[in-house]
Protein backbone atom coordinates (compact mmCIF):
# COMPACT_ATOMS: atom_id res chain seq x y z
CA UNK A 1 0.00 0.00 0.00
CA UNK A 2 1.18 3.53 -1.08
CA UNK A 3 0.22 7.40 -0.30
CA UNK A 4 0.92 9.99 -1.40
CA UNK A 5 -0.88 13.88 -1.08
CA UNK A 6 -4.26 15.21 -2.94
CA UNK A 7 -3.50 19.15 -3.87
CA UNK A 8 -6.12 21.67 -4.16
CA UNK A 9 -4.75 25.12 -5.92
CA UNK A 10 -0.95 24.15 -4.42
CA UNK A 11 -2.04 23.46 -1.02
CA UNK A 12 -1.86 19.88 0.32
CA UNK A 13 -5.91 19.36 0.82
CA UNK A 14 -5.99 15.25 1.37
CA UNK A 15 -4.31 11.83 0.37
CA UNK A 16 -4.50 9.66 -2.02
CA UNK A 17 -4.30 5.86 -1.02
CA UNK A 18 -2.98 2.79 -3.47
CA UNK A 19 -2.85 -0.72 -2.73
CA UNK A 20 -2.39 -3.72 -5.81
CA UNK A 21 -4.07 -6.74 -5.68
CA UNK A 22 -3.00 -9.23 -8.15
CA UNK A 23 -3.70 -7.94 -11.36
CA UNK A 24 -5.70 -5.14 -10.24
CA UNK A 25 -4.95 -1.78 -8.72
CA UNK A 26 -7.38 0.49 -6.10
CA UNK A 27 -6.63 4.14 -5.80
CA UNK A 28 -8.71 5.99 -3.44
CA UNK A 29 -8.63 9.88 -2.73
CA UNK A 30 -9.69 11.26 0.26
CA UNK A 31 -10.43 14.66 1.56
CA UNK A 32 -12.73 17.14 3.97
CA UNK A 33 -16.05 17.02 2.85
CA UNK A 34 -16.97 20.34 1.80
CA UNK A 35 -20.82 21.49 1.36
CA UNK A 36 -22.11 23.12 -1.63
CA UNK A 37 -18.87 21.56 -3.31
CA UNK A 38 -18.41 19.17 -6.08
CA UNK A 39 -15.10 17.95 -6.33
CA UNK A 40 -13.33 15.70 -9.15
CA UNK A 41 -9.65 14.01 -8.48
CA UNK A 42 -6.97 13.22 -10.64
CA UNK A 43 -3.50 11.40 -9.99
CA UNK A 44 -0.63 12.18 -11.89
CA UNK A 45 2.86 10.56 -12.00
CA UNK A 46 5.19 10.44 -14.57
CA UNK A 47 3.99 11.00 -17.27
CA UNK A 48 0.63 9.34 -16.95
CA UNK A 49 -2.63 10.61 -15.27
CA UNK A 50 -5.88 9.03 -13.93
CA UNK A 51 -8.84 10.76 -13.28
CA UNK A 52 -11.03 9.62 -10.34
CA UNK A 53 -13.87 11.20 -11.65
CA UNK A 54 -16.31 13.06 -8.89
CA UNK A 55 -16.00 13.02 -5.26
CA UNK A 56 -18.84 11.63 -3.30
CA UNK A 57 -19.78 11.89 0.61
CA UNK A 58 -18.37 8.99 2.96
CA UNK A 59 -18.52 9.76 6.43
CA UNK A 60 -17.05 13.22 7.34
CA UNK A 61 -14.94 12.95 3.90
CA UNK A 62 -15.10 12.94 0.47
CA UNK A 63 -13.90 10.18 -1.73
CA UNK A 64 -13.43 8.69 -5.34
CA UNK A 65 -12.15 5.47 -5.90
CA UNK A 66 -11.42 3.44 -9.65
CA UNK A 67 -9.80 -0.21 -9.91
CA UNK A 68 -7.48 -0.21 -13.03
CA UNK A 69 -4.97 -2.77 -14.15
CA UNK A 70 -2.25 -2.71 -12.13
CA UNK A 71 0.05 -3.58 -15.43
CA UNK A 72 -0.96 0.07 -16.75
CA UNK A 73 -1.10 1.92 -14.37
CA UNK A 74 1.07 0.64 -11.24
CA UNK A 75 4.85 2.38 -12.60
CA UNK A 76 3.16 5.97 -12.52
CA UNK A 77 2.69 5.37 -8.67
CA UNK A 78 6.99 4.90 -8.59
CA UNK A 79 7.30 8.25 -10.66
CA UNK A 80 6.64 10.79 -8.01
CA UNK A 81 2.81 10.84 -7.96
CA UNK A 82 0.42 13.14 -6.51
CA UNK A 83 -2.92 13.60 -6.26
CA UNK A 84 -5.23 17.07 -7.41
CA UNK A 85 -9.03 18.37 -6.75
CA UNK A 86 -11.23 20.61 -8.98
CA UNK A 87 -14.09 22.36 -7.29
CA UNK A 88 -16.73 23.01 -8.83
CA UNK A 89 -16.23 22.74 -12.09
CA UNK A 90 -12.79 24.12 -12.45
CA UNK A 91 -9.60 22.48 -13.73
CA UNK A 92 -7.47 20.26 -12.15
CA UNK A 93 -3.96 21.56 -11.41
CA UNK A 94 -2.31 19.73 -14.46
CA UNK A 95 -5.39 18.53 -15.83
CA UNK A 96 -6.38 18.93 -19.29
CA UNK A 97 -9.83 17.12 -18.74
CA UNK A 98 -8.79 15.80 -22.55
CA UNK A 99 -11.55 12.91 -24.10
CA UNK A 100 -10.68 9.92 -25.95
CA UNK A 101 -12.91 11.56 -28.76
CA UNK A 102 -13.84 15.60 -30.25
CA UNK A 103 -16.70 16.90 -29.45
CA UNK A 104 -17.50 17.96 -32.94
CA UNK A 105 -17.66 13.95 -33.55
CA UNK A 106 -20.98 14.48 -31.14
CA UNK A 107 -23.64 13.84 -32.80
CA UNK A 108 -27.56 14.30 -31.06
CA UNK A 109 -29.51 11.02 -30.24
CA UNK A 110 -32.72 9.71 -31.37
CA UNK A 111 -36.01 9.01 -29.97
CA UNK A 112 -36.75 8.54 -26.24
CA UNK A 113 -38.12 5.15 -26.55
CA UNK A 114 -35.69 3.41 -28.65
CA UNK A 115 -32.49 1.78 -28.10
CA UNK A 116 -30.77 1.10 -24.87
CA UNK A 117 -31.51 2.06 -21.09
CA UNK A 118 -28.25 4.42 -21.49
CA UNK A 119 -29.54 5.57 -25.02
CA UNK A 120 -32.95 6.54 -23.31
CA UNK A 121 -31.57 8.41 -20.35
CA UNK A 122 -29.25 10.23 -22.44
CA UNK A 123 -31.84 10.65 -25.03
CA UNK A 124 -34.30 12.35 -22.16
CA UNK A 125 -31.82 14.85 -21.34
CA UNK A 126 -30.93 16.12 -24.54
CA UNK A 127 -27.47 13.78 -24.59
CA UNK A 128 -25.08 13.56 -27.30
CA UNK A 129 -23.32 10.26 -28.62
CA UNK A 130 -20.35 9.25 -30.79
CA UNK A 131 -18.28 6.09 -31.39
CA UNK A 132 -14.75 5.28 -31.29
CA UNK A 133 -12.24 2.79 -31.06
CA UNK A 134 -15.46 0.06 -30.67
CA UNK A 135 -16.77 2.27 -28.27
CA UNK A 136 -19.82 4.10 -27.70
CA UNK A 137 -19.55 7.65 -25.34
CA UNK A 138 -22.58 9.54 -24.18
CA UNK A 139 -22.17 12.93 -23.07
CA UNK A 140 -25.22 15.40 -21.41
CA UNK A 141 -25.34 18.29 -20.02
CA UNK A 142 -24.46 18.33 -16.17
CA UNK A 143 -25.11 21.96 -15.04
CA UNK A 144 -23.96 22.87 -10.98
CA UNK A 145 -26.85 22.78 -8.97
CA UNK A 146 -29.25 21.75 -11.86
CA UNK A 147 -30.95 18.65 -12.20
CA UNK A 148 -28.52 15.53 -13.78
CA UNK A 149 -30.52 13.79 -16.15
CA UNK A 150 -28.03 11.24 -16.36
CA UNK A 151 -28.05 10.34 -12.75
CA UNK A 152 -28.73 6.76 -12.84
CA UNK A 153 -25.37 6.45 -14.07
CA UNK A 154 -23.84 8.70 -11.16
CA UNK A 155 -20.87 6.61 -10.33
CA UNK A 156 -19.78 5.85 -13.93
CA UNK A 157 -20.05 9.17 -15.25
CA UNK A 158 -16.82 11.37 -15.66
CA UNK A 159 -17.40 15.45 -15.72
CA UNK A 160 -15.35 17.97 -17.60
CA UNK A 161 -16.12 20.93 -19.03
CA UNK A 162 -16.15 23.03 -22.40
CA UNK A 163 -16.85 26.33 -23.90
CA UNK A 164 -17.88 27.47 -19.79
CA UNK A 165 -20.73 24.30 -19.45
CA UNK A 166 -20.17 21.39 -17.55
CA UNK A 167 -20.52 18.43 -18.94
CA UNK A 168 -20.67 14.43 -18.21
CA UNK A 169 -19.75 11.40 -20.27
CA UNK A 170 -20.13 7.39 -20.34
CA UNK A 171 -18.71 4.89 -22.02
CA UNK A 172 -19.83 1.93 -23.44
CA UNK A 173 -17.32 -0.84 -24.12
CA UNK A 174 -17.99 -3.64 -26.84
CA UNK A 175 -19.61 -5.70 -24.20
CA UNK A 176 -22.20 -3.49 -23.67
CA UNK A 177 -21.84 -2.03 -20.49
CA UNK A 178 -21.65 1.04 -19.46
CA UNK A 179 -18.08 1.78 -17.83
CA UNK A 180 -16.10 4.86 -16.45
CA UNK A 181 -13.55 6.39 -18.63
CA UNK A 182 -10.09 4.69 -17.44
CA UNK A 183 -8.33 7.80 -17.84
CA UNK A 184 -8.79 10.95 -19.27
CA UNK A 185 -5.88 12.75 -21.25
């Protein structure tokens, strides 16, 4: 198990905990929960980064958690990591809140009562979708303090912004299922 600090705006503001099991990896970031707050986290070392996506309430704290494979992520946690927190919609120290597609490849989505659970929620709230790579992203609208249409999906969904709106995106894998971004460049 490994630790190392969470910065908010250059200020040490939590940790960030690591342990490997097997083939897997667990990295959890902790800090103060804060009220009125949302917070993301992102760990970068070397030259690698993984976002944590948003923080959620546990206990007095806040926390984000995301198993990876150990095999590609595990040497960035020997290269000097550290931890960083965006509030409320800003950017991460170091964080180019990148996607693994454009968002002119967005394209809107069709009728509320066709498709897919994730199509349909996504559909409801005015979502856009793309594919790429065998993939399938959906991306809403995820305003501060508005209503998330994509809620059902809470824990999978990764936030960034553009052009001043916040935004939030899932992926589907080839399986099917909807999955968390693995990292975000």
């Amino acid at each position: 198990m490994g630790k190392c600090p969470l910065f908010y705006e250059g200020q040490p503001f939590g940790e960030v905990f690591w342990h490997e099991d097997g083939e897997l990896l667990r990295v959890t970031a902790r800090c103060p929960f804060e009220e009125e707050s949302i917070l993301r986290a992102t760990v970068r070392g070397g030259n690698k980064k993984l976002y944590l996506g948003v923080m959620v309430p546990v206990g007095k704290n806040f926390e984000a958690s995301k198993t990876v494979r150990a095999s590609a992520y595990g040497d960035m946690f020997g290269n000097d990591p550290r931890g960083f927190v965006a509030k409320n919609g800003g950017k991460a120290e170091n964080d180019d809140s990148g996607l693994p597609f454009e968002f002119s490849e967005l394209a809107a989505l069709g009728e509320k009562n066709s498709g897919s659970l994730v199509q349909k929620v996504f559909s409801s709230c005015g979502g856009l979708t793309c594919r790429k790579d065998g993939n399938t992203y959906y991306v809403a609208p995820a305003e501060i303090g508005g209503e998330l249409g994509a809620a059902a999906f809470f824990r999978l969904l990764t936030f960034f912004e553009r052009g001043g709106r916040e935004y939030c995106v899932l992926k589907v894998g080839r399986s099917g299922e909807p999955q968390a971004l693995e990292d975000i460049n």
